[in-house]
N, C-alpha and C. Protein backbone atom coordinates (compact mmCIF):
# COMPACT_ATOMS: atom_id res chain seq x y z
N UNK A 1 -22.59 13.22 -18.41
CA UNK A 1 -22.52 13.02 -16.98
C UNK A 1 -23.25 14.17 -16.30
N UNK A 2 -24.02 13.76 -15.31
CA UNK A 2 -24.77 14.88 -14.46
C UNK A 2 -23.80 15.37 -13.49
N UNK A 3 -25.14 16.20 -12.93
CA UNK A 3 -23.77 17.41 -12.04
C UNK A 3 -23.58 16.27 -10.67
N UNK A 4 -24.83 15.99 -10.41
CA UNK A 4 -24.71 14.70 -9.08
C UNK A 4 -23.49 13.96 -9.40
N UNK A 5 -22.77 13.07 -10.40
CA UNK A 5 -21.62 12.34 -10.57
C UNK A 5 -20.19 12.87 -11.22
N UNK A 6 -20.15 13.78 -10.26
CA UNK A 6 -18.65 14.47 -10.38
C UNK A 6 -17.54 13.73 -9.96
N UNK A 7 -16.62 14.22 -10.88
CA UNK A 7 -15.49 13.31 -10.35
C UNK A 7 -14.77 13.52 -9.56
N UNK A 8 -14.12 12.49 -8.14
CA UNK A 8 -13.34 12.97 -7.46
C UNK A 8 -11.77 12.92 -8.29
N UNK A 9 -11.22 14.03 -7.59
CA UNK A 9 -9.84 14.05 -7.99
C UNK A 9 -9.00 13.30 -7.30
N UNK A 10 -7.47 13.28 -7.18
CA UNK A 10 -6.69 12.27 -6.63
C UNK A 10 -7.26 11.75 -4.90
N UNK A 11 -6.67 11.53 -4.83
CA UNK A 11 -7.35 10.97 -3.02
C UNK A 11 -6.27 11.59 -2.11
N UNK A 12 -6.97 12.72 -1.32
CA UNK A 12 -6.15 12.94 -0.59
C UNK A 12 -5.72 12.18 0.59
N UNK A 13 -4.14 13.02 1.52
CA UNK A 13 -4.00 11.86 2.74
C UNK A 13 -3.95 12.90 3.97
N UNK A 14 -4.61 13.04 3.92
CA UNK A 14 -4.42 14.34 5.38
C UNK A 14 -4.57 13.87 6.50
N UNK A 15 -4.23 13.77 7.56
CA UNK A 15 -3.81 13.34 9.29
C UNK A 15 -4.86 13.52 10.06
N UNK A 16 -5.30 14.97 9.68
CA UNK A 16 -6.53 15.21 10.79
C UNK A 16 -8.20 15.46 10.00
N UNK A 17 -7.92 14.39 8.43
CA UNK A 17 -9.06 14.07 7.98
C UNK A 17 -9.42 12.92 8.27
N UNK A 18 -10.87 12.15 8.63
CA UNK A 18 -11.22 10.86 8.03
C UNK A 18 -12.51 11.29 7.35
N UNK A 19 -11.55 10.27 6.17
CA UNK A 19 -12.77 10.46 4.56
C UNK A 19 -13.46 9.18 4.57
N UNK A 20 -14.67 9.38 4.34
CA UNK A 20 -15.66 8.04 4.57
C UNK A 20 -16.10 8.14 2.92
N UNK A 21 -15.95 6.98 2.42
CA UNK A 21 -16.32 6.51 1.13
C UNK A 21 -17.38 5.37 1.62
N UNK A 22 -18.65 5.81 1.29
CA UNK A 22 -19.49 5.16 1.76
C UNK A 22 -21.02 5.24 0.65
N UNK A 23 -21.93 4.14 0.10
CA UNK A 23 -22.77 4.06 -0.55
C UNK A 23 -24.15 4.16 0.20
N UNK A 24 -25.44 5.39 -0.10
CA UNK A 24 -25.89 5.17 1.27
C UNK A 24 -26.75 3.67 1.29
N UNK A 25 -27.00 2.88 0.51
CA UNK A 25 -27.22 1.60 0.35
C UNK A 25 -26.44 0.52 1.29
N UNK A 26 -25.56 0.92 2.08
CA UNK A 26 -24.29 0.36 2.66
C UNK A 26 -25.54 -0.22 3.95
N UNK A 27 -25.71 -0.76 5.08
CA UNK A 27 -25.88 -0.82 6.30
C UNK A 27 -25.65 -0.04 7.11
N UNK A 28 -23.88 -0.23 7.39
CA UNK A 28 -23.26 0.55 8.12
C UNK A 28 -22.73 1.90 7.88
N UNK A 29 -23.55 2.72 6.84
CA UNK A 29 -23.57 3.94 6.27
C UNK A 29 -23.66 5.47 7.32
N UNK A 30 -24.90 5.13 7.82
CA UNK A 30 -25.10 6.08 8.76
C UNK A 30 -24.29 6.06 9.83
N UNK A 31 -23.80 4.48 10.76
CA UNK A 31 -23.42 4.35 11.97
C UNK A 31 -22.26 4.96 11.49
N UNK A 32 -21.39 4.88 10.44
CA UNK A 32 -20.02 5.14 10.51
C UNK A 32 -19.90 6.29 10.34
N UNK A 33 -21.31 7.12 9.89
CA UNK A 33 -20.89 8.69 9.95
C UNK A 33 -20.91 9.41 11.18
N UNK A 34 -21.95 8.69 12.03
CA UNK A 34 -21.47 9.18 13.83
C UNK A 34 -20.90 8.95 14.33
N UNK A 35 -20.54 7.64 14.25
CA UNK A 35 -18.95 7.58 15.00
C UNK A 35 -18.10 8.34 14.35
N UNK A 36 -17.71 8.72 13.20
CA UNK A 36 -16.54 9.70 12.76
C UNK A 36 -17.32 11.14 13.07
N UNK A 37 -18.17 11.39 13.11
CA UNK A 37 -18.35 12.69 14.26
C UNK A 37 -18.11 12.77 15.25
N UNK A 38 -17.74 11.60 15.80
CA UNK A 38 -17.50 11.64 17.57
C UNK A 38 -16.14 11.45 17.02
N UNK A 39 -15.42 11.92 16.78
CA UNK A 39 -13.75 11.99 16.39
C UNK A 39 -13.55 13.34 16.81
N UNK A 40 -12.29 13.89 16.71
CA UNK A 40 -11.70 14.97 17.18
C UNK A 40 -11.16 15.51 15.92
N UNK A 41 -11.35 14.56 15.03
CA UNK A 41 -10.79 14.36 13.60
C UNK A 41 -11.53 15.25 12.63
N UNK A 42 -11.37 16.05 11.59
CA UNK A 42 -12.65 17.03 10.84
C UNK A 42 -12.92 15.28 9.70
N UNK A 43 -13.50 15.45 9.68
CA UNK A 43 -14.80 14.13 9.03
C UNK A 43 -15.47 14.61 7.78
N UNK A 44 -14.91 14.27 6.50
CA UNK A 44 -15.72 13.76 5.40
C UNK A 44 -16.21 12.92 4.50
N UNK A 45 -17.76 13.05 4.01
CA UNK A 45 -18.33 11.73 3.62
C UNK A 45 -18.21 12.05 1.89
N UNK A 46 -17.79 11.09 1.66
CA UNK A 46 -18.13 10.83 -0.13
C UNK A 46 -19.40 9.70 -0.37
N UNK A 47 -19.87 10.52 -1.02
CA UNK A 47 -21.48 9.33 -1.06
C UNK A 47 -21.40 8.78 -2.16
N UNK A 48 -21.50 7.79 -2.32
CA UNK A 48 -20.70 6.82 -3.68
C UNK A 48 -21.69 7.20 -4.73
N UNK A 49 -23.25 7.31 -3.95
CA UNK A 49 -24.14 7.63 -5.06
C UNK A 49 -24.37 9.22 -6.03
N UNK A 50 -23.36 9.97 -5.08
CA UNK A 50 -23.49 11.06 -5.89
C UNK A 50 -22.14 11.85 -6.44
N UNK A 51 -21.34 10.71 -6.08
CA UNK A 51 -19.68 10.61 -6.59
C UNK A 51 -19.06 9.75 -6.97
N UNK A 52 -18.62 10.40 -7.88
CA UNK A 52 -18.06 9.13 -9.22
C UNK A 52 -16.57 8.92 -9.18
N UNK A 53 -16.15 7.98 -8.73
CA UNK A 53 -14.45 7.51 -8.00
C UNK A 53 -14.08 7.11 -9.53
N UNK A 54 -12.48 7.60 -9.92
CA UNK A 54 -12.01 7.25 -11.01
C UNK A 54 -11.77 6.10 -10.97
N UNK A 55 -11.09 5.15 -11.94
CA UNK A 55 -10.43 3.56 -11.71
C UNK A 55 -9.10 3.59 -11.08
N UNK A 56 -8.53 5.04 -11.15
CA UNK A 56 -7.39 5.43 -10.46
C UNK A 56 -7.57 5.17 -8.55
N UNK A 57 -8.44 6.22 -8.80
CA UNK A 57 -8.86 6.27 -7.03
C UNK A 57 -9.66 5.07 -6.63
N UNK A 58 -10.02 4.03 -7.42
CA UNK A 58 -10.21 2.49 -6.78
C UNK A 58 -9.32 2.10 -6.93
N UNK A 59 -8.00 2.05 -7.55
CA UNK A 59 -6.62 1.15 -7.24
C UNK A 59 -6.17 2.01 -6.19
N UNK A 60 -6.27 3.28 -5.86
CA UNK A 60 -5.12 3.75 -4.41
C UNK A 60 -5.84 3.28 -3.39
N UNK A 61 -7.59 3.33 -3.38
CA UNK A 61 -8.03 2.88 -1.98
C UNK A 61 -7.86 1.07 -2.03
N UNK A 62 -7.66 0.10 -2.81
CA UNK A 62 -7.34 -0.71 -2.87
C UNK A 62 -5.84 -0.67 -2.38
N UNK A 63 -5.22 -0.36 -3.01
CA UNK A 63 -3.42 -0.14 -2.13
C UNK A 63 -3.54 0.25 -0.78
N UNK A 64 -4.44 1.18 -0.56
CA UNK A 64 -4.25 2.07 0.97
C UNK A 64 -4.54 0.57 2.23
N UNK A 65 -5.31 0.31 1.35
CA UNK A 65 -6.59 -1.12 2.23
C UNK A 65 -5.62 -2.32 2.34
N UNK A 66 -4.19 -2.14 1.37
CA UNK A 66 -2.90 -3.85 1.19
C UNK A 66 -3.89 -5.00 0.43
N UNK A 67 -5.22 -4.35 -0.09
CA UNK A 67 -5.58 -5.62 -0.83
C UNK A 67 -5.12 -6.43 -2.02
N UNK A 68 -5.15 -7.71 -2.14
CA UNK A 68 -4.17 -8.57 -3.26
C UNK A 68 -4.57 -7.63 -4.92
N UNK A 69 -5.68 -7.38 -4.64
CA UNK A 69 -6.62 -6.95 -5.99
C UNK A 69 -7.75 -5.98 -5.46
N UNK A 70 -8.38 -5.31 -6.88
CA UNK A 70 -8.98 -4.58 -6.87
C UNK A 70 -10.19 -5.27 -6.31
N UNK A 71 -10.36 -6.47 -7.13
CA UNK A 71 -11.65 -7.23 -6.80
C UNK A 71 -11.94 -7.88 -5.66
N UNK A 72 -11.03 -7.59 -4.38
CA UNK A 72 -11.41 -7.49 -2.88
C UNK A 72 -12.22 -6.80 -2.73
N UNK A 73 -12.50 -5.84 -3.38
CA UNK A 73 -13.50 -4.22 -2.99
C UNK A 73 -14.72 -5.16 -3.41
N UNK A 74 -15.41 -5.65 -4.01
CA UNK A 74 -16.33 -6.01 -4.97
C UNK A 74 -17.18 -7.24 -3.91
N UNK A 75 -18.77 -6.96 -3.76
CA UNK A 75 -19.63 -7.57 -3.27
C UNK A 75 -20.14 -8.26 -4.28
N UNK A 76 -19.36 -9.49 -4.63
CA UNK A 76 -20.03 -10.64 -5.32
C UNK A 76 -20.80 -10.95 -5.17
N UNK A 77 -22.37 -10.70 -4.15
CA UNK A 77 -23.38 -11.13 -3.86
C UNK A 77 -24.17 -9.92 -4.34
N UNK A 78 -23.39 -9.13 -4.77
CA UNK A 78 -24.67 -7.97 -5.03
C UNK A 78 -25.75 -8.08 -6.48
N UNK A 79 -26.84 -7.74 -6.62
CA UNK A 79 -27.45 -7.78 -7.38
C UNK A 79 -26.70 -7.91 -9.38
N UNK A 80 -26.22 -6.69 -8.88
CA UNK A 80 -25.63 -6.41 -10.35
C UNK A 80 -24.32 -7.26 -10.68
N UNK A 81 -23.96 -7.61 -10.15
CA UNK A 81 -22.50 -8.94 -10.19
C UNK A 81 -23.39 -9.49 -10.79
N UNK A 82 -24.26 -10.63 -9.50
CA UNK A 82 -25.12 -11.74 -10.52
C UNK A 82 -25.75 -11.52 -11.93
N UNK A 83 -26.04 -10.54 -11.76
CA UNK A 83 -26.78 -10.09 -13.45
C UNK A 83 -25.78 -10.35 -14.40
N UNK A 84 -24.62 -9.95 -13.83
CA UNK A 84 -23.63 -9.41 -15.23
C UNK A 84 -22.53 -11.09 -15.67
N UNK A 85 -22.82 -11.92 -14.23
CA UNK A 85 -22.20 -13.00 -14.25
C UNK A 85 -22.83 -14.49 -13.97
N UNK A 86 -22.11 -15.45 -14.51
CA UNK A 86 -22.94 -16.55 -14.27
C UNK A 86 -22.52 -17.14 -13.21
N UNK A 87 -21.27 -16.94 -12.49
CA UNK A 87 -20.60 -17.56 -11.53
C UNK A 87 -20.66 -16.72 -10.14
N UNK A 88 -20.40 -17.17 -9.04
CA UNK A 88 -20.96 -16.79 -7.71
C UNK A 88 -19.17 -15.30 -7.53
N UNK A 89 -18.10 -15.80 -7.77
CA UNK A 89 -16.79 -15.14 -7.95
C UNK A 89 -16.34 -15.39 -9.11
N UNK A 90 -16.84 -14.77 -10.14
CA UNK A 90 -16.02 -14.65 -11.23
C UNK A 90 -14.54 -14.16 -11.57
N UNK A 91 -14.03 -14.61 -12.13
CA UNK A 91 -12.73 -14.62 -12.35
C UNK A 91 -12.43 -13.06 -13.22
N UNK A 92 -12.30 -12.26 -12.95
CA UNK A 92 -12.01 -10.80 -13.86
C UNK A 92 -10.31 -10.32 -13.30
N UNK A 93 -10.42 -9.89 -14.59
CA UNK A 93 -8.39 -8.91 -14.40
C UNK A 93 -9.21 -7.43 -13.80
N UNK A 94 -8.00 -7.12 -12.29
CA UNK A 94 -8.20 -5.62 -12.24
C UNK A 94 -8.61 -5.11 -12.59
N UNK A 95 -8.43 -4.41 -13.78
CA UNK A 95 -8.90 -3.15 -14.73
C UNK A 95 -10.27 -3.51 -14.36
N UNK A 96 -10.94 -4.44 -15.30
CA UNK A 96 -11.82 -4.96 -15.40
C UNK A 96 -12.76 -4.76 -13.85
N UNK A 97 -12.38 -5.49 -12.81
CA UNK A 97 -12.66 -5.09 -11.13
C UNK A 97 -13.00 -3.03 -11.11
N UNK A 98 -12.12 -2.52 -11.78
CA UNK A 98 -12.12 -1.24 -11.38
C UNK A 98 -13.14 -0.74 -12.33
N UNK A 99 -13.19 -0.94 -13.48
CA UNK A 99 -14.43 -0.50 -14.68
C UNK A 99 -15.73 -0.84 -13.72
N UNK A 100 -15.84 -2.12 -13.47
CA UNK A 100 -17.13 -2.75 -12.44
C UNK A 100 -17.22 -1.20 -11.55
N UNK A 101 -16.22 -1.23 -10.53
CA UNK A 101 -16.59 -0.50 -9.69
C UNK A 101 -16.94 1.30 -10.17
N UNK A 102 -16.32 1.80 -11.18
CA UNK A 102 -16.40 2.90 -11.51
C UNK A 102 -17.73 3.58 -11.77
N UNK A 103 -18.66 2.28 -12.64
CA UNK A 103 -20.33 2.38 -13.18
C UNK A 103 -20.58 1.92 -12.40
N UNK A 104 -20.54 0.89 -11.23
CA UNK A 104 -21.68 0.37 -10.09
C UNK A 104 -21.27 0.43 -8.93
N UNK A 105 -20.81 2.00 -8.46
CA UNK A 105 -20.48 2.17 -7.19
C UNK A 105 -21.12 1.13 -6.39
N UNK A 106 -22.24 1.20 -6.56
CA UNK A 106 -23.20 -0.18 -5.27
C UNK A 106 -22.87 -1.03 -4.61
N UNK A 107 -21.63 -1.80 -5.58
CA UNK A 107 -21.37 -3.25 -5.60
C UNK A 107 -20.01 -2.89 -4.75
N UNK A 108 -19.40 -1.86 -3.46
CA UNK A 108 -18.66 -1.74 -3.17
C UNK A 108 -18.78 -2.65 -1.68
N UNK A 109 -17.81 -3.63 -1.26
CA UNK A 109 -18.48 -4.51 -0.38
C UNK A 109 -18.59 -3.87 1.17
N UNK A 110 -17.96 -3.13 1.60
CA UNK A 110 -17.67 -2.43 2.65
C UNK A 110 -17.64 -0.50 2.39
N UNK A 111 -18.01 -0.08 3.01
CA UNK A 111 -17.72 1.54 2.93
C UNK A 111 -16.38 1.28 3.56
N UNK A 112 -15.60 2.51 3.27
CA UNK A 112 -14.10 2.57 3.50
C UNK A 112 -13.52 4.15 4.32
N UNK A 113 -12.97 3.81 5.22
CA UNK A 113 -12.78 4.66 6.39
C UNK A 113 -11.06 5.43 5.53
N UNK A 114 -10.83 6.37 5.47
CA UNK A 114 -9.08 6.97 5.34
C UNK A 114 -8.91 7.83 6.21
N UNK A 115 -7.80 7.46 6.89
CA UNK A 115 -6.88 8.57 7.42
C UNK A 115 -5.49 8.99 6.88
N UNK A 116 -5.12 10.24 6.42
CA UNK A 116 -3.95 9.94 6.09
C UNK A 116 -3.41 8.61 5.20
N UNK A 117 -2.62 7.95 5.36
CA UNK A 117 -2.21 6.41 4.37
C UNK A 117 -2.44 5.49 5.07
N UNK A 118 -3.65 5.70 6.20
CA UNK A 118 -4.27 4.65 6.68
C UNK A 118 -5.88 4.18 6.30
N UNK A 119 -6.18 3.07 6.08
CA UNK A 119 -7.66 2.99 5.36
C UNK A 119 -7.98 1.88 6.03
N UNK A 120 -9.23 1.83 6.30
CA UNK A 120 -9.80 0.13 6.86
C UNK A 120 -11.67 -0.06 6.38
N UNK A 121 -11.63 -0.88 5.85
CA UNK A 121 -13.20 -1.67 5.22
C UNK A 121 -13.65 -1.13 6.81
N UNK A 122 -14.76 -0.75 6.44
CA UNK A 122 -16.37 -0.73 7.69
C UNK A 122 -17.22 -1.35 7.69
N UNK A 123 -16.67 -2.85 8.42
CA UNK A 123 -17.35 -4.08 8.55
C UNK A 123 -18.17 -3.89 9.91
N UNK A 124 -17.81 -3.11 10.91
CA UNK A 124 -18.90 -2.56 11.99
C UNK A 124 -17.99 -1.26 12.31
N UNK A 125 -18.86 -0.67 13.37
CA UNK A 125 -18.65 1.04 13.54
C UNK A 125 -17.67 0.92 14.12
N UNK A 126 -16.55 -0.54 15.01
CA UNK A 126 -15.77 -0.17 15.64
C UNK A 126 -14.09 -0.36 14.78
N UNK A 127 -14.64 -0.25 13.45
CA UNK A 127 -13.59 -0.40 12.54
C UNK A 127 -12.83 0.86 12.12
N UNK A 128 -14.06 1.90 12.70
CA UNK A 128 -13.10 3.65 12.08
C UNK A 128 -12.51 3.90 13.26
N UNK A 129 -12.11 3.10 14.73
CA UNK A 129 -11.60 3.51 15.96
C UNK A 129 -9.98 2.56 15.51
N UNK A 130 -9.81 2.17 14.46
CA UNK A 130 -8.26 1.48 13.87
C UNK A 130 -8.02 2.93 13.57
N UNK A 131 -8.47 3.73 12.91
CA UNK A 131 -7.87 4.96 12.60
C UNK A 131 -7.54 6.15 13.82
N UNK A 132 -8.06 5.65 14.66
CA UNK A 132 -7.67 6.48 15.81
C UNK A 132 -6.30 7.19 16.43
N UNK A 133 -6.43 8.19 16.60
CA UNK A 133 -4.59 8.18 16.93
C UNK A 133 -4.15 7.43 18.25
N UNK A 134 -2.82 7.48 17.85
CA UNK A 134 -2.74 6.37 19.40
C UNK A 134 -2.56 6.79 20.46
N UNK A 135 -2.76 6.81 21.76
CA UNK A 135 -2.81 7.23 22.94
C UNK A 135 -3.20 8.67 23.02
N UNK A 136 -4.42 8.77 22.39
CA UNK A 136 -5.40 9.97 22.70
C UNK A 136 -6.90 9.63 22.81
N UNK A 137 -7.67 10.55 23.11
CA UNK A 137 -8.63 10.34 23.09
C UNK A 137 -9.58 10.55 22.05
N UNK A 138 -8.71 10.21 20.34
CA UNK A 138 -9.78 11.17 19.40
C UNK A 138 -11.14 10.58 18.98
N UNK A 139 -11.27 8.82 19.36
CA UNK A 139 -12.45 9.06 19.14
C UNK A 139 -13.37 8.38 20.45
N UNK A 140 -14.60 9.42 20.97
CA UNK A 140 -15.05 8.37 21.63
C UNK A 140 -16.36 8.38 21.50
N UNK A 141 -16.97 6.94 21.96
CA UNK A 141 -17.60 6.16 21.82
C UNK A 141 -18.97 6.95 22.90
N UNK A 142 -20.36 7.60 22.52
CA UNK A 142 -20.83 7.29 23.85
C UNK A 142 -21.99 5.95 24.10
């Protein structure tokens, strides 16, 4: 393993962090790192491409997220799915979902916003303002 794919350790939950797990291959990669600069919040990015998430830390951000399965995380349309499968949603056990994701960060379908034991998919930039605290002003928009 190179020095670029270090492993993260457990996942932290800190209040006045938001941790952006994000691939820079993502779309909404960049937008979601300025909007979590415009937070009040201290803001860090994990770049999927140069950090290597255990199968551990894809089942907690899967738990954090209430998804049924691991394989919610997983962009079945991505290149390397189709390669590896003949079917459009293949049928795989967890583990299996989390091995996928461990070697092909890529195939992660959404970058993923945490606060504390709050987490939400970044389906557009106004998805890291769910993590917002409530009745303040921590993040704004210009």
């Amino acid at each position: 393993m190179s020095n670029k794919n270090k492993d993260m350790g457990v996942l932290s939950q800190n209040e006045n962090l938001i941790k952006l797990y994000v691939h820079p291959d993502n779309r909404m990669a960049k937008q979601s790192i300025a909007v979590a600069e415009a937070s009040k919040a201290i803001k860090k990015v994990v770049n999927l491409s140069e950090v290597k998430l255990t199968e551990t830390q894809w089942g907690d951000l899967a738990d954090l997220l209430n998804l049924d399965s691991p394989q919610d995380l997983i962009n079945f349309d991505h290149d390397i799915i189709k390669e590896k499968f003949d079917h459009k949603k293949p049928e795989i056990y967890d583990n299996e979902a989390m091995k996928l994701l461990t070697h092909n960060q890529e195939i992660l379908k959404h970058g993923i916003a945490v606060r504390g034991k709050k987490a939400v998919f970044i389906t557009n930039v106004n998805d890291i303002m769910k993590l917002q605290e409530p009745d303040t002003n921590d993040i704004t928009i210009p």
